[in-house]
N, C-alpha and C. Protein backbone atom coordinates (compact mmCIF):
# COMPACT_ATOMS: atom_id res chain seq x y z
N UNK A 1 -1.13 -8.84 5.39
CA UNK A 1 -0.15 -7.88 4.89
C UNK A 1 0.91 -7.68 5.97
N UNK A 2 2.10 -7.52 5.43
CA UNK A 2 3.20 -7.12 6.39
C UNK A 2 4.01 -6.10 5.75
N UNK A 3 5.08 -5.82 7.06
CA UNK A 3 6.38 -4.55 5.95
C UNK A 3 6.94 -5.30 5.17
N UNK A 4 6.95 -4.39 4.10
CA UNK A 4 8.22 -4.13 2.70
C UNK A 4 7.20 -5.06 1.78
N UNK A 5 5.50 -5.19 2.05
CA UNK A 5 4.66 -5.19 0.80
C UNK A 5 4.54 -4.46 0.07
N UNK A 6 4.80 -4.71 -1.06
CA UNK A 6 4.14 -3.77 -2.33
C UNK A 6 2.44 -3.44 -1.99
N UNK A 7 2.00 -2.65 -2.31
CA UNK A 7 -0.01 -2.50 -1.81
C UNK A 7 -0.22 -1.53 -3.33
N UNK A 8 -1.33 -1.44 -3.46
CA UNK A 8 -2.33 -0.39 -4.58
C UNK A 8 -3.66 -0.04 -3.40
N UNK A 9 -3.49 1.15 -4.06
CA UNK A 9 -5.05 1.97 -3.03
C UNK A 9 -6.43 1.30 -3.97
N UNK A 10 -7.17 0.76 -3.49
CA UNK A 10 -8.76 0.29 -4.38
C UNK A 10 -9.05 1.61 -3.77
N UNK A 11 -8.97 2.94 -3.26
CA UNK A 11 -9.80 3.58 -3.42
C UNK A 11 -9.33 5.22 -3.33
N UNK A 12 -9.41 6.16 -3.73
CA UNK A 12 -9.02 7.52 -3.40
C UNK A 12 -8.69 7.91 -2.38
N UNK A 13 -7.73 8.32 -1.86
CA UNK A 13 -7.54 9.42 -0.47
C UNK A 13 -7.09 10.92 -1.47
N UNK A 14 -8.59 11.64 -1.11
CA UNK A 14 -8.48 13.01 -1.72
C UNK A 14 -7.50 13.70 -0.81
N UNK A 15 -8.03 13.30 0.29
CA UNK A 15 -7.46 14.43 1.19
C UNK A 15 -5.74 14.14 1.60
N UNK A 16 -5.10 12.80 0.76
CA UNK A 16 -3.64 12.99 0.93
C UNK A 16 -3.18 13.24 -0.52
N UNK A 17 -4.22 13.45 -1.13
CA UNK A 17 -3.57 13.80 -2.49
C UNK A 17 -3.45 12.27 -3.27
N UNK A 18 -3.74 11.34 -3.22
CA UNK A 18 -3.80 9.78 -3.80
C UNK A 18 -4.75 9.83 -4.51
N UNK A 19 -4.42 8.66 -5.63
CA UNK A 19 -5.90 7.93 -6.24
C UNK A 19 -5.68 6.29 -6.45
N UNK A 20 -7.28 5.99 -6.52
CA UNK A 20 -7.13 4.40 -6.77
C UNK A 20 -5.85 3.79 -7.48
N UNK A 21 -5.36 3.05 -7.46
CA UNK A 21 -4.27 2.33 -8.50
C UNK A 21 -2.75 3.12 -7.57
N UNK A 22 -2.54 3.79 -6.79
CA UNK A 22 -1.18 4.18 -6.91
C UNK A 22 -0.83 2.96 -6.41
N UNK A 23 0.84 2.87 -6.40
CA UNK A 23 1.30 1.76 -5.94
C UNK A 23 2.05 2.53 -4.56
N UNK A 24 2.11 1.74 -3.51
CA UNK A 24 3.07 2.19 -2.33
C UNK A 24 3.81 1.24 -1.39
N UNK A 25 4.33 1.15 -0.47
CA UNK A 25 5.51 -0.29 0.46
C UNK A 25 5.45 0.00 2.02
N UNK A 26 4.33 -0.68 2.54
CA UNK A 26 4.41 -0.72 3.97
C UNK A 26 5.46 -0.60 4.78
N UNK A 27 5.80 0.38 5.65
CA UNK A 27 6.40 0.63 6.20
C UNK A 27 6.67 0.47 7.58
N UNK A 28 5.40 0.62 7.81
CA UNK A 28 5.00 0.41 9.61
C UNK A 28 3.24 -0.01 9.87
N UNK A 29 3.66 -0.62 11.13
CA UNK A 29 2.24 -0.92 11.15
C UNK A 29 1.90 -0.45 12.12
N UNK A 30 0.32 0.72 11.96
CA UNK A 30 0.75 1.54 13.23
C UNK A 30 -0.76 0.97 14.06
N UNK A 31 -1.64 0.17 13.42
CA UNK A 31 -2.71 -0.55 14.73
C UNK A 31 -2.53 -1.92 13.74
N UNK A 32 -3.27 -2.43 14.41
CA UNK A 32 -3.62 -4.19 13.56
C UNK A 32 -4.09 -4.13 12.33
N UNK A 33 -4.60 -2.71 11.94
CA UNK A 33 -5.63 -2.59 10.39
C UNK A 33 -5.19 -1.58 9.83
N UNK A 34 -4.26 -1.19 10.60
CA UNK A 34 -3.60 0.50 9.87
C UNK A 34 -2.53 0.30 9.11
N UNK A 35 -1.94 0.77 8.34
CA UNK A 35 -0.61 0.72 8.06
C UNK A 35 0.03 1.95 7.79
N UNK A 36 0.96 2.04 7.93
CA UNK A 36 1.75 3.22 7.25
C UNK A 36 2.23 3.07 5.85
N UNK A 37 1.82 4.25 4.54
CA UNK A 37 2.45 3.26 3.53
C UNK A 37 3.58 4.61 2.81
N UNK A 38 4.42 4.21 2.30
CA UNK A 38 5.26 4.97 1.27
C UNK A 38 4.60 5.01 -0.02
N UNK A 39 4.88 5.99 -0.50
CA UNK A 39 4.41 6.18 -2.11
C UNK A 39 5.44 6.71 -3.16
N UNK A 40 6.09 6.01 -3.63
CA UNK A 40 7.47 6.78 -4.32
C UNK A 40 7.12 6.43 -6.33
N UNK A 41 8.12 6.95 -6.68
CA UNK A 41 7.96 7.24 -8.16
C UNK A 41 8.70 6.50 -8.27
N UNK A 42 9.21 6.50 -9.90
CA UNK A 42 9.67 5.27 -10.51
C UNK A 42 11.48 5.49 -10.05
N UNK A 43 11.61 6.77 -9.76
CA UNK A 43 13.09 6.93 -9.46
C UNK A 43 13.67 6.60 -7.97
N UNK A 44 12.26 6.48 -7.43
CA UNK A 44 12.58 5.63 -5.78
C UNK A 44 12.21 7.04 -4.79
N UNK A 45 11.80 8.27 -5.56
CA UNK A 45 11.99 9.36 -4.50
C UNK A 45 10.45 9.39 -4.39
N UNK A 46 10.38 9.33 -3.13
CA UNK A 46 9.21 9.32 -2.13
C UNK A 46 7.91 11.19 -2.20
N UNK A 47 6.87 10.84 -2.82
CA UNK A 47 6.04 11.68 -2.71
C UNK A 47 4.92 11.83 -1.91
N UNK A 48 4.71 10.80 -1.20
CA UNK A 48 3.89 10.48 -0.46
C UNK A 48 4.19 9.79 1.13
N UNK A 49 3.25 9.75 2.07
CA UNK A 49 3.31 8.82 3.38
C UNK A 49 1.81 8.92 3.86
N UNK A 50 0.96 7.94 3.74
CA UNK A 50 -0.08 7.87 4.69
C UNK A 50 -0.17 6.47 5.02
N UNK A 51 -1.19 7.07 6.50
CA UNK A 51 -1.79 6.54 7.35
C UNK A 51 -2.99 5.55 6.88
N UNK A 52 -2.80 4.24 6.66
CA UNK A 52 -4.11 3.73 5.23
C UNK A 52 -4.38 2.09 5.69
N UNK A 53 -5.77 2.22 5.76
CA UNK A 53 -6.94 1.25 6.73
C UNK A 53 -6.32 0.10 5.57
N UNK A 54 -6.64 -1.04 6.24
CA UNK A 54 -5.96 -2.66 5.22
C UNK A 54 -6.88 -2.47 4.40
N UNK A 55 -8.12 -2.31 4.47
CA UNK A 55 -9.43 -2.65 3.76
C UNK A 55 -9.04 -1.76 2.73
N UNK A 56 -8.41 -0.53 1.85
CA UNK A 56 -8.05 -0.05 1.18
C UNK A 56 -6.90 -0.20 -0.12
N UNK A 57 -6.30 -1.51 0.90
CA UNK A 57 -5.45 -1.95 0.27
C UNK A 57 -5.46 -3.17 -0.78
N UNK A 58 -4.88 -3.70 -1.42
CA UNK A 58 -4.57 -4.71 -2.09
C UNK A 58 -2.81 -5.38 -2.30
N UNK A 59 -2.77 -6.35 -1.68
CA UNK A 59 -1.42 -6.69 -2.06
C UNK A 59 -1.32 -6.77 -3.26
N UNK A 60 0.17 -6.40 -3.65
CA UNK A 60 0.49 -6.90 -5.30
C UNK A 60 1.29 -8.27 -4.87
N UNK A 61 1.41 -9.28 -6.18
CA UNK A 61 2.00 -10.36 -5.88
C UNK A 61 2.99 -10.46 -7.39
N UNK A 62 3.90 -10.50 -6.89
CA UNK A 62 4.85 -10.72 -7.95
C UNK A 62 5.45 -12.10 -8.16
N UNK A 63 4.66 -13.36 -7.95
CA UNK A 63 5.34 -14.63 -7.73
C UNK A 63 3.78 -15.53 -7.91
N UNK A 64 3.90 -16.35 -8.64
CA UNK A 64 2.65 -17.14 -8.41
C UNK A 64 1.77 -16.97 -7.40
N UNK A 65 0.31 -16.74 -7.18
CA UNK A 65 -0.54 -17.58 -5.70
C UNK A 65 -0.45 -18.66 -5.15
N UNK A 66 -0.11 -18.77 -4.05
CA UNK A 66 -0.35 -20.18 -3.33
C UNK A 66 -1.61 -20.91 -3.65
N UNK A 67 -1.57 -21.99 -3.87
CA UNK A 67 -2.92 -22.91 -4.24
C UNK A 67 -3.89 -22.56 -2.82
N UNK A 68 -5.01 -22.43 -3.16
CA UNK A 68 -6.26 -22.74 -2.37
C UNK A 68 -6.90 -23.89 -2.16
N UNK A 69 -7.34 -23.95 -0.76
CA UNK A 69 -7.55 -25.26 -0.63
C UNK A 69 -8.98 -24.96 0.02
């Protein structure tokens, strides 16, 4: 994962107010496994910002997968 990914939470953060499925856009990367992510609505205005482990994440891919080899 890098900045200006699209991500979805696989899992709840109660305590920032999130649930599984939101969508959000890396912003910063604040250790090797951390990220910083944005969480905005469909109008672009930002309701959210956390602090969120990779393992939580899921890239979205808007373009075919690269073949596996």
């Amino acid at each position: 994962m890098k900045l200006l990914d699209g991500v979805a939470l696989t899992e709840d953060l109660p305590q920032k107010g999130l649930h599984r499925g939101q969508v959000g856009t890396i912003v910063e990367l604040l250790t090797p496994q951390v990220f910083e992510v944005q969480f905005s609505d469909l109008d672009g205005k930002t309701y959210a910002t956390a602090a969120v482990q990779e393992k939580l994440l899921i890239r979205l891919l808007h373009e075919p997968a690269p073949a596996r080899h």
